[in-house]
N, C-alpha and C. Protein backbone atom coordinates (compact mmCIF):
# COMPACT_ATOMS: atom_id res chain seq x y z
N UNK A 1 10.72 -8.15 40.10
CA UNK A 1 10.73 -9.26 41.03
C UNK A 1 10.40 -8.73 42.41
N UNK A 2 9.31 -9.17 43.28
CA UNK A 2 8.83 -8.89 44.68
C UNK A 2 10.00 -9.18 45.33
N UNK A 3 10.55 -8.42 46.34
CA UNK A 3 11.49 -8.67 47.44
C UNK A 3 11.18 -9.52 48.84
N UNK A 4 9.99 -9.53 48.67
CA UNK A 4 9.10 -10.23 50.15
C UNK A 4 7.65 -11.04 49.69
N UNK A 5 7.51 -11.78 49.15
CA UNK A 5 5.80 -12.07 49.13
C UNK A 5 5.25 -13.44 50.25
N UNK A 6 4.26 -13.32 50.77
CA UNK A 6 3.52 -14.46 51.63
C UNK A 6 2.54 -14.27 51.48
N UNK A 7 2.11 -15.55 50.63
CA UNK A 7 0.31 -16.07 50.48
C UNK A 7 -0.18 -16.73 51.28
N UNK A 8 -0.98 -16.85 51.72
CA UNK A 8 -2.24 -17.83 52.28
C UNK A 8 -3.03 -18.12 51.67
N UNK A 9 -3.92 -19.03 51.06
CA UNK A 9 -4.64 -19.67 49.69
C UNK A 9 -6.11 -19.40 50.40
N UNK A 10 -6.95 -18.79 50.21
CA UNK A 10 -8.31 -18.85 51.28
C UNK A 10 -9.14 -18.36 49.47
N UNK A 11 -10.37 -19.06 49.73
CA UNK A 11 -11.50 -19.10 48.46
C UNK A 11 -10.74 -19.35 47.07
N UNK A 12 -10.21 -19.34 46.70
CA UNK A 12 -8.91 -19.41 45.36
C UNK A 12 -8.41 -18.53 45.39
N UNK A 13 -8.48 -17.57 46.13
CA UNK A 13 -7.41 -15.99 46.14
C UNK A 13 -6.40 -15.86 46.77
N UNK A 14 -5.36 -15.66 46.95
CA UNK A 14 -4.07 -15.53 47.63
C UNK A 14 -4.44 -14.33 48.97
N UNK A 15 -4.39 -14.33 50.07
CA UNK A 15 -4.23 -13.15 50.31
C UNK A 15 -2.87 -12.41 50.50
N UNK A 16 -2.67 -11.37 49.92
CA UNK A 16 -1.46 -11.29 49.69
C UNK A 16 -0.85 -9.93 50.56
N UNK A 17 -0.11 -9.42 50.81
CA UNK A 17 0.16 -7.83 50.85
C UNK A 17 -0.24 -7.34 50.09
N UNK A 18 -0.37 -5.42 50.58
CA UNK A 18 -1.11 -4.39 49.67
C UNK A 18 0.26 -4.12 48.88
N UNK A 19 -0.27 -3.49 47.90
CA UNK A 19 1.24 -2.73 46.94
C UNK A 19 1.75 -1.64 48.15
N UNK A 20 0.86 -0.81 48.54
CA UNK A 20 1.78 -0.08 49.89
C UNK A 20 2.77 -1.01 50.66
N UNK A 21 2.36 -1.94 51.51
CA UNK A 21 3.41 -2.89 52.09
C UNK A 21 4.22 -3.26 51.42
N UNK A 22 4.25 -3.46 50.43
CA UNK A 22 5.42 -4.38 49.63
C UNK A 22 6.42 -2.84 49.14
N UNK A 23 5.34 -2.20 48.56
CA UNK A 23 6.92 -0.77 48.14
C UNK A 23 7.09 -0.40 49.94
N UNK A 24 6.71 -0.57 51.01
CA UNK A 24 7.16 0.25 52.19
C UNK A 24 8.34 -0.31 52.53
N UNK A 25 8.28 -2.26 52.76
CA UNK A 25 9.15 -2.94 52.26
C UNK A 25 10.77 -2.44 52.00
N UNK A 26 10.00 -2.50 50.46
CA UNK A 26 11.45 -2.43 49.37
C UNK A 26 12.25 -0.95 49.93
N UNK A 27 10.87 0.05 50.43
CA UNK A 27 12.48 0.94 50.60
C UNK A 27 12.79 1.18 51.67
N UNK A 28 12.20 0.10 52.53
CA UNK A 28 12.97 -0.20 53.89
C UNK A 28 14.32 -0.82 53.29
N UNK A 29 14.01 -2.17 52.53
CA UNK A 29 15.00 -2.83 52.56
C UNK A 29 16.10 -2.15 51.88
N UNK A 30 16.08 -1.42 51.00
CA UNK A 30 17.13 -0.31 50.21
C UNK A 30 17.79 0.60 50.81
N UNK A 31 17.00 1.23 51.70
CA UNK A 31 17.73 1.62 52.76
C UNK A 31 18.51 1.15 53.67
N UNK A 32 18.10 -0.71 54.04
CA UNK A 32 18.96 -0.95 55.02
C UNK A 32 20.35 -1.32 54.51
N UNK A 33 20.22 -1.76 53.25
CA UNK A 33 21.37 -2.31 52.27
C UNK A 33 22.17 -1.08 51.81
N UNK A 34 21.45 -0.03 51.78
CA UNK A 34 22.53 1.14 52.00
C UNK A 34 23.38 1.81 52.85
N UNK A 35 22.93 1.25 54.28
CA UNK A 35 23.74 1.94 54.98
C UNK A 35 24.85 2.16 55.17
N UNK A 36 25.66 2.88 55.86
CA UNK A 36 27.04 3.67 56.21
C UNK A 36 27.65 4.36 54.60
N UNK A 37 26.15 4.29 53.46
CA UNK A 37 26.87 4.53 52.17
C UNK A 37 27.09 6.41 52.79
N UNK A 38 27.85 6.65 52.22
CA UNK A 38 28.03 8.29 52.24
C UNK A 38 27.04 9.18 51.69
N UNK A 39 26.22 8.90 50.65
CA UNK A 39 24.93 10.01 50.10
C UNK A 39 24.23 8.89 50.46
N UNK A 40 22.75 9.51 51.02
CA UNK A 40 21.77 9.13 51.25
C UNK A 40 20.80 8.32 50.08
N UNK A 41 19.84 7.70 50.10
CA UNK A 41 18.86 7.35 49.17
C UNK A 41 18.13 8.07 48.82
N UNK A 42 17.89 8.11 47.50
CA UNK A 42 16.91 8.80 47.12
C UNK A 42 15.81 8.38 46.13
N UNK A 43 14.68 8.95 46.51
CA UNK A 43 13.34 8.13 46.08
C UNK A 43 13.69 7.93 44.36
N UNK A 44 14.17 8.76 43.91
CA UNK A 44 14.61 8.76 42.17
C UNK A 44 14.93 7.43 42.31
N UNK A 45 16.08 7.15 43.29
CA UNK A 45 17.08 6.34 42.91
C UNK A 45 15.92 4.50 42.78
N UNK A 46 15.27 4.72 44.24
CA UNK A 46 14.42 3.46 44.73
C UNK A 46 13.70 3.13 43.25
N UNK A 47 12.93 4.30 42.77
CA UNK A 47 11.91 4.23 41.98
C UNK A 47 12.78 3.80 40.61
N UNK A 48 13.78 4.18 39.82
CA UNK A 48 14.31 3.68 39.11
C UNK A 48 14.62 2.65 39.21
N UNK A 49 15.27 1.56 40.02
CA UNK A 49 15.15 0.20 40.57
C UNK A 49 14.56 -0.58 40.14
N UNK A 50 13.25 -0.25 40.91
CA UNK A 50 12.09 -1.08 41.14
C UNK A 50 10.85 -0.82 40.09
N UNK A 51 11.22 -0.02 39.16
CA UNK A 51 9.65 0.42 38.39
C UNK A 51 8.64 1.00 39.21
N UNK A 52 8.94 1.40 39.77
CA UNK A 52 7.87 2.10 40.95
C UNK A 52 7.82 3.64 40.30
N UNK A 53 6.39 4.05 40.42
CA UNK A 53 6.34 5.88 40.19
C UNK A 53 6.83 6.46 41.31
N UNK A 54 7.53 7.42 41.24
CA UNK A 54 7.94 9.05 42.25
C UNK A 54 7.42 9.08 43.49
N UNK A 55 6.22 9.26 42.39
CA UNK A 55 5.02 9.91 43.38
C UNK A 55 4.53 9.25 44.19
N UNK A 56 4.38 7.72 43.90
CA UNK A 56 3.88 7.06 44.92
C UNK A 56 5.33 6.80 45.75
N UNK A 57 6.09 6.57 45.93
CA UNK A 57 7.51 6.25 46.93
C UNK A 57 7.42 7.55 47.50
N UNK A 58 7.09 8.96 47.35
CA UNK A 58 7.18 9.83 47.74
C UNK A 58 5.86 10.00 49.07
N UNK A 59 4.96 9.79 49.06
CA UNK A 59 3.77 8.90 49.98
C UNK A 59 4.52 8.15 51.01
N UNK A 60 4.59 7.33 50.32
CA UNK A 60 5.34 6.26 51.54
C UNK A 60 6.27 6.42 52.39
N UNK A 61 7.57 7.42 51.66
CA UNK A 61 8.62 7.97 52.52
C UNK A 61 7.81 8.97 53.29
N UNK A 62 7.31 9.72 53.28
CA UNK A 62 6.58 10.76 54.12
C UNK A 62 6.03 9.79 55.11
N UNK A 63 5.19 9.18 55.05
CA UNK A 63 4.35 7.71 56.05
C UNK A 63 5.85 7.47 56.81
N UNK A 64 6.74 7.01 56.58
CA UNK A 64 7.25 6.07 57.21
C UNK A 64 8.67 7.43 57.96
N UNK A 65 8.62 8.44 57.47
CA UNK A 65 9.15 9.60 58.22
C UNK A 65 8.37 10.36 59.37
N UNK A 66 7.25 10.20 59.15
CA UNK A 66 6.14 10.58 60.28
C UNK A 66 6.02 9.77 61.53
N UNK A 67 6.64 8.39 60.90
CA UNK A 67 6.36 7.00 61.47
C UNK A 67 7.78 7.47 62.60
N UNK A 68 8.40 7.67 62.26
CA UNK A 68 10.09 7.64 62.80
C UNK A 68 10.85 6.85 61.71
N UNK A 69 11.10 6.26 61.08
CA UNK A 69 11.92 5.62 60.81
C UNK A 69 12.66 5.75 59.86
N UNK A 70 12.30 6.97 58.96
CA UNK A 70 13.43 7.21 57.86
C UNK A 70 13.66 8.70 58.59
N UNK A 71 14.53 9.06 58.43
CA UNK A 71 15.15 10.39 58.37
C UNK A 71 15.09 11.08 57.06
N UNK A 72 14.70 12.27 56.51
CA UNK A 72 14.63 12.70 55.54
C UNK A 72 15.47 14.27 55.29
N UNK A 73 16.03 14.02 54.01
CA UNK A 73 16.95 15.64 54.21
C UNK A 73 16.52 16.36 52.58
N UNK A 74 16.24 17.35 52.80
CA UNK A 74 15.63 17.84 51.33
C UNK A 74 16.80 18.50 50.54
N UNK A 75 16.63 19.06 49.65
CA UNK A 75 18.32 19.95 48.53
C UNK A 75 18.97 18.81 48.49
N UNK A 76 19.70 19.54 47.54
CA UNK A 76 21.32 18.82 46.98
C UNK A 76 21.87 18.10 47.84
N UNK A 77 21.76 17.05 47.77
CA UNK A 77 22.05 16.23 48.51
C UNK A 77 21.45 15.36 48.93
N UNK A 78 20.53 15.62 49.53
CA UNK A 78 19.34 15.13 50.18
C UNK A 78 18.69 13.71 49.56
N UNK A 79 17.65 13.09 50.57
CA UNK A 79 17.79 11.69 50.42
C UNK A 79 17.16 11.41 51.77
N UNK A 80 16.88 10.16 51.80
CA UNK A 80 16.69 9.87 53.49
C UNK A 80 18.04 8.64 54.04
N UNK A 81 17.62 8.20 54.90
CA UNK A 81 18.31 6.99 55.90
C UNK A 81 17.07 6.46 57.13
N UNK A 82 17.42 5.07 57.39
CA UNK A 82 16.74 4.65 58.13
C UNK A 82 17.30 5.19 59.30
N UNK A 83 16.19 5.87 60.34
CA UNK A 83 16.42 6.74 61.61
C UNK A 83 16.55 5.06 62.85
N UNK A 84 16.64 3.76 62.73
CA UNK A 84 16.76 3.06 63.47
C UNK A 84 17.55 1.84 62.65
N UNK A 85 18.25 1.37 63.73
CA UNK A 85 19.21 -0.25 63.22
C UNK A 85 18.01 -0.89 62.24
N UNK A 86 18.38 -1.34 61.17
CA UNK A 86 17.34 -2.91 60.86
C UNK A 86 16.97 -3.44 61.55
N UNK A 87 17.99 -4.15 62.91
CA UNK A 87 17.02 -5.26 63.93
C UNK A 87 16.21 -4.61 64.53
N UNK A 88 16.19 -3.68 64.80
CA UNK A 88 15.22 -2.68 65.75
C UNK A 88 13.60 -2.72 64.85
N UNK A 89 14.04 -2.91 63.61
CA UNK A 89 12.26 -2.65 63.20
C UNK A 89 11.71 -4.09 62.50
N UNK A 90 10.66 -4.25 63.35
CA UNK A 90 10.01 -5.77 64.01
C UNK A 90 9.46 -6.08 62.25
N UNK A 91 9.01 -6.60 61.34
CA UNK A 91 8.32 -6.66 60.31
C UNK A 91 6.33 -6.95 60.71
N UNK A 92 6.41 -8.24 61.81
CA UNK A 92 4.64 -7.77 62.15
C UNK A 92 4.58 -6.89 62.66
N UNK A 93 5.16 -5.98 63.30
CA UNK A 93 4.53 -4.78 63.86
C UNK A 93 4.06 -4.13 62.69
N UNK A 94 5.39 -3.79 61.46
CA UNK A 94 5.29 -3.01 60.62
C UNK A 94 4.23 -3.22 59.49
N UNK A 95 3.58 -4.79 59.36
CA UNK A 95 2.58 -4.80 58.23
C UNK A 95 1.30 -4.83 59.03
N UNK A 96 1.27 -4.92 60.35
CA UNK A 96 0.54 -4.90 61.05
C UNK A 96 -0.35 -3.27 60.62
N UNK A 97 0.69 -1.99 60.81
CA UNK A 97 0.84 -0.31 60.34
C UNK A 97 -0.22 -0.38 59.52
N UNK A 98 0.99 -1.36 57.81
CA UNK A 98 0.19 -1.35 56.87
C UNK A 98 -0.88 -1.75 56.11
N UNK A 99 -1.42 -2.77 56.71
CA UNK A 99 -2.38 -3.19 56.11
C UNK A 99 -3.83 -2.80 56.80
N UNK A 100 -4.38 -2.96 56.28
CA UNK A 100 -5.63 -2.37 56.59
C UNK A 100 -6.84 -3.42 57.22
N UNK A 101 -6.55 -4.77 56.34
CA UNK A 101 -7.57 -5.42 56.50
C UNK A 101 -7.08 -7.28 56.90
N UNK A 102 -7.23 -7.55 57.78
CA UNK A 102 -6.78 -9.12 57.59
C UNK A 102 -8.19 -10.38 57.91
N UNK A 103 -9.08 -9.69 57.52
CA UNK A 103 -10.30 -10.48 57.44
C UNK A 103 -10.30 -10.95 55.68
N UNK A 104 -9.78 -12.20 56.48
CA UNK A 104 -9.86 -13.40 55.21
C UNK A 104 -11.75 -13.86 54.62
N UNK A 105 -11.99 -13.88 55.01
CA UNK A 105 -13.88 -14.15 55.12
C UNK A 105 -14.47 -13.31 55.46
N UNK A 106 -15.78 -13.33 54.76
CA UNK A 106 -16.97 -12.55 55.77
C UNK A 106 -17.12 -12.50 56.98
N UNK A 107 -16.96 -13.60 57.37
CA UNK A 107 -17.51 -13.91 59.17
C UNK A 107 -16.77 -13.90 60.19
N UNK A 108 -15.18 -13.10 59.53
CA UNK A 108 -14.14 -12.45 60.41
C UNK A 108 -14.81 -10.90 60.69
N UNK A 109 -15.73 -10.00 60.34
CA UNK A 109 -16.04 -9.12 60.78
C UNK A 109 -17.67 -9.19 60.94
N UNK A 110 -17.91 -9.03 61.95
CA UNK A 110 -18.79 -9.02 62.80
C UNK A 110 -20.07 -8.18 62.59
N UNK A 111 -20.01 -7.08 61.82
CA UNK A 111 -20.46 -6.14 61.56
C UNK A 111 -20.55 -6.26 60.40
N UNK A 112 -20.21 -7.07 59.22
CA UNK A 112 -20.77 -6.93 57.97
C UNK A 112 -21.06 -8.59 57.49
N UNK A 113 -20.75 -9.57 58.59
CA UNK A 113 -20.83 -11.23 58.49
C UNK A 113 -22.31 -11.22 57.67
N UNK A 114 -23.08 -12.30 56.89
CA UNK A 114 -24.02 -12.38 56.66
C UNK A 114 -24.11 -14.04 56.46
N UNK A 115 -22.52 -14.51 56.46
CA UNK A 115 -22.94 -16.02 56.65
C UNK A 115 -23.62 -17.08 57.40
N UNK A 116 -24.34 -17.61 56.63
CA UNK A 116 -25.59 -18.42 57.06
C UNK A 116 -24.72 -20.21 57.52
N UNK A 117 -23.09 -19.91 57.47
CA UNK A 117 -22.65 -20.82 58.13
C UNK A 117 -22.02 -20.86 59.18
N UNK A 118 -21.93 -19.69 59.73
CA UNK A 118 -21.04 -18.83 60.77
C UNK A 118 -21.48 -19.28 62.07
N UNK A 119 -20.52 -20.11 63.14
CA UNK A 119 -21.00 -20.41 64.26
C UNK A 119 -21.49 -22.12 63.92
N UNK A 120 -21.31 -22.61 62.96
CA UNK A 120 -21.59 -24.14 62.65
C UNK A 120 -20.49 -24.75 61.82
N UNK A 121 -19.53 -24.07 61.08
CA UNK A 121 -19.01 -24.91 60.47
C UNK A 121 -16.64 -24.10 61.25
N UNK A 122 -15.95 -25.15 61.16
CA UNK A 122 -14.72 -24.97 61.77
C UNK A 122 -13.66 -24.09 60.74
N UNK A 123 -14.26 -23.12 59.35
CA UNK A 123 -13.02 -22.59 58.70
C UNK A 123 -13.09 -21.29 59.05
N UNK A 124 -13.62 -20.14 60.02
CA UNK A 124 -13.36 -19.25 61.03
C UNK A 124 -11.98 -19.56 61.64
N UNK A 125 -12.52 -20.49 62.56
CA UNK A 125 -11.21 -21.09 63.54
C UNK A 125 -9.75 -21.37 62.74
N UNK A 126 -9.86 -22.24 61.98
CA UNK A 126 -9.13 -22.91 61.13
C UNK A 126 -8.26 -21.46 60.30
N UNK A 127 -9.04 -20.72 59.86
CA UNK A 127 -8.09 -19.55 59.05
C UNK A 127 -8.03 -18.49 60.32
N UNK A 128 -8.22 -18.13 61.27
CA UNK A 128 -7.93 -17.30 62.27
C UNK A 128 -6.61 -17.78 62.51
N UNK A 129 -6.46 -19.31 62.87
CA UNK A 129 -4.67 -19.81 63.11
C UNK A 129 -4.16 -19.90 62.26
N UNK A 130 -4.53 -19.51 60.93
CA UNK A 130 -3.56 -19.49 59.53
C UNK A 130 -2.98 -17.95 60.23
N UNK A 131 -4.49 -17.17 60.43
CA UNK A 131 -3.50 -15.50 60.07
C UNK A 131 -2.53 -15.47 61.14
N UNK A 132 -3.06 -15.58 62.32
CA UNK A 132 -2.19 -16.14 64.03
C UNK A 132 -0.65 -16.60 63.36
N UNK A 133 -0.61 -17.57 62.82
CA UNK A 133 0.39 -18.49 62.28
C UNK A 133 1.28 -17.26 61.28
N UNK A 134 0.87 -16.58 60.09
CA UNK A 134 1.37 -15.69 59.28
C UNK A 134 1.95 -14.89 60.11
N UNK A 135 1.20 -13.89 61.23
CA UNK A 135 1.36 -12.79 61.47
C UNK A 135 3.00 -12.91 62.65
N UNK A 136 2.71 -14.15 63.51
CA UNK A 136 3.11 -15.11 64.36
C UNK A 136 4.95 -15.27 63.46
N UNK A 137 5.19 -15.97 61.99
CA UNK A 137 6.50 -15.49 61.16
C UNK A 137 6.75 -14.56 61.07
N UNK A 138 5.86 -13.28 60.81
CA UNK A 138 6.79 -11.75 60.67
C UNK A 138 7.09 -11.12 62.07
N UNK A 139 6.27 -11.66 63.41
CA UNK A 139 6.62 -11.01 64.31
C UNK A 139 8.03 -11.67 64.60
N UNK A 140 8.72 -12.54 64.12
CA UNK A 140 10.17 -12.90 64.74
C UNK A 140 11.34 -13.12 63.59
N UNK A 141 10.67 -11.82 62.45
CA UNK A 141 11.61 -11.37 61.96
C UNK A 141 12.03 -9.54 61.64
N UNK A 142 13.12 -9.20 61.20
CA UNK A 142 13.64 -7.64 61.73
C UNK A 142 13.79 -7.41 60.19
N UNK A 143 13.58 -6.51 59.71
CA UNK A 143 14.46 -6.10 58.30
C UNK A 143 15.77 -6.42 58.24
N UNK A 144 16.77 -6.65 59.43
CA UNK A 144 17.51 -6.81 59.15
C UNK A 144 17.99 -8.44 58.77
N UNK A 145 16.91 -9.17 59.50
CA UNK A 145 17.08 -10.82 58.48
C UNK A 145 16.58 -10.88 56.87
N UNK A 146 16.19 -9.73 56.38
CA UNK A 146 16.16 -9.38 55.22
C UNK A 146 16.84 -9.21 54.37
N UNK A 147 18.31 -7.98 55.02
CA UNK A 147 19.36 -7.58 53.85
C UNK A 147 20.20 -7.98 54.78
N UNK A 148 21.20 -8.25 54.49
CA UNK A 148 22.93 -8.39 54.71
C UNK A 148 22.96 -7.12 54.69
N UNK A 149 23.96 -7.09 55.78
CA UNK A 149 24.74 -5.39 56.27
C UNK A 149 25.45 -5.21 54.76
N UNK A 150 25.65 -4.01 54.62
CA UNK A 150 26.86 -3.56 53.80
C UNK A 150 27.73 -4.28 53.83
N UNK A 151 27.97 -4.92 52.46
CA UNK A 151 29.56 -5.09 52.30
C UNK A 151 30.04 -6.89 52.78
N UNK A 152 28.60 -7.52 53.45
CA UNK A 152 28.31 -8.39 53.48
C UNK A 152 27.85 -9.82 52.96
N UNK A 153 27.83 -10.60 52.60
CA UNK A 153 27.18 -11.62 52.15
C UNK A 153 26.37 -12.45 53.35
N UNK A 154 25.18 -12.89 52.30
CA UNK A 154 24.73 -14.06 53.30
C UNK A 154 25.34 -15.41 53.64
N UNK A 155 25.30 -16.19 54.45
CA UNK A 155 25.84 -17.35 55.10
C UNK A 155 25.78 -18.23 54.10
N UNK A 156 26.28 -18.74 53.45
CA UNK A 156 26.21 -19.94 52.20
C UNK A 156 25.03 -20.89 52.44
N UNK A 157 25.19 -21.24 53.74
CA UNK A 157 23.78 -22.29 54.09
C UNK A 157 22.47 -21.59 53.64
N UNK A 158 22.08 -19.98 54.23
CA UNK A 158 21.15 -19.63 53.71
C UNK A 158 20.97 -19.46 52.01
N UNK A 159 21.54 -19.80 51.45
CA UNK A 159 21.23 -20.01 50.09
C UNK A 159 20.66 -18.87 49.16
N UNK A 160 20.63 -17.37 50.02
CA UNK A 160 19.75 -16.35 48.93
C UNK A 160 20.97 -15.68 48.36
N UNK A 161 20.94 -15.39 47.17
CA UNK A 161 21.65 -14.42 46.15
C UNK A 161 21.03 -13.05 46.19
N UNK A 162 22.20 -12.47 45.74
CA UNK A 162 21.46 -10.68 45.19
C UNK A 162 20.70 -10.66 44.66
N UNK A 163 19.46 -9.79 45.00
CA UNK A 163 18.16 -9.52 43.69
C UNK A 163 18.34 -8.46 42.91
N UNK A 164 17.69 -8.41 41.91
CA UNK A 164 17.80 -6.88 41.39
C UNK A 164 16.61 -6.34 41.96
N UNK A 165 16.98 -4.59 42.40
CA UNK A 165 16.17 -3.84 42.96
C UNK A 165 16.96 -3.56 44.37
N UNK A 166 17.62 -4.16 45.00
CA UNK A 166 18.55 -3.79 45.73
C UNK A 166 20.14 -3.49 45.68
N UNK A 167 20.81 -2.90 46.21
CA UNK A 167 22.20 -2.35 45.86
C UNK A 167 22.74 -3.44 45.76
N UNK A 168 23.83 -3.63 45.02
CA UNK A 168 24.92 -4.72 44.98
C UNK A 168 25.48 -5.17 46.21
N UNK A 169 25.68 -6.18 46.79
CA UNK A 169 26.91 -5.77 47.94
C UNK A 169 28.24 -5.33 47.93
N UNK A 170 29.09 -4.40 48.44
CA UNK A 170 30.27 -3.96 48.07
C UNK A 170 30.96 -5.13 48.12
């Protein structure tokens, strides 16, 4: 089960997040749902979870330790932690990092456009304030409107339950 997904419907294709964003995500969010635990996370642990390979969570934690934001400790023991609060890390900034590409159409890049409708017809404009609009929701949310602190529940009004792939709440 995805922990985060947002589509936008453009030609019949969803555009969706990369699998990088979505596992960078999940072990953000695993981490934040772990905190004040006494042993650290560990990619074994994420990747058993989530069906995710090693090797690729092992990528990503490096990315996002380079980045600042996990702390990483190697040996017995070892594991990482998020090196900043949840509210502290913005989510558009962060898929902003990850993604590579947010040209919904051809005639969002300039340099490879070849549409012969480009400059006459209004779905440029029209999906530019879709992505504006998308990007516009993740910038005014934190990982931490994501997980409940440790040991926490969410507010009954908000209505979300535990998923699997993240820690239980104590």
């Amino acid at each position: 089960m995805h922990a985060f997904c947002i589509f936008i419907l453009t030609q019949g294709k969803p555009m969706r997040l990369t699998q990088w964003t979505d596992y960078t995500l999940r072990v953000l969010m695993y981490c934040a749902a772990t905190q004040g635990r006494e042993q650290p996370v560990t990619i074994t642990e994420i990747a058993e979870q989530h069906g995710i390979s090693r090797s690729h969570l092992t990528k990503i934690v490096q990315e996002l330790s380079a980045r600042g934001l996990l702390e990483t400790m190697r040996g017995r023991g070892g594991g990482m932690r998020l090196l900043m609060a949840p509210q502290e890390i913005n989510l558009g900034a962060l898929v902003r990092t990850t993604e590579t590409d947010f040209d919904m159409v051809e005639c969002f890049n300039g340099e490879t456009n070849l549409c012969r409708l480009d400059g006459r017809c209004h779905l440029k404009g029209v999906l530019h304030q879709a992505t504006a609009a998308y990007l516009a929701v993740l910038d005014g949310l934190t990982l931490a409107d994501l997980v409940p602190p440790r040991g926490a529940a969410f507010p009954p009004s908000r209505k979300i339950r535990w998923v699997p792939g993240l820690p239980q709440p104590a």
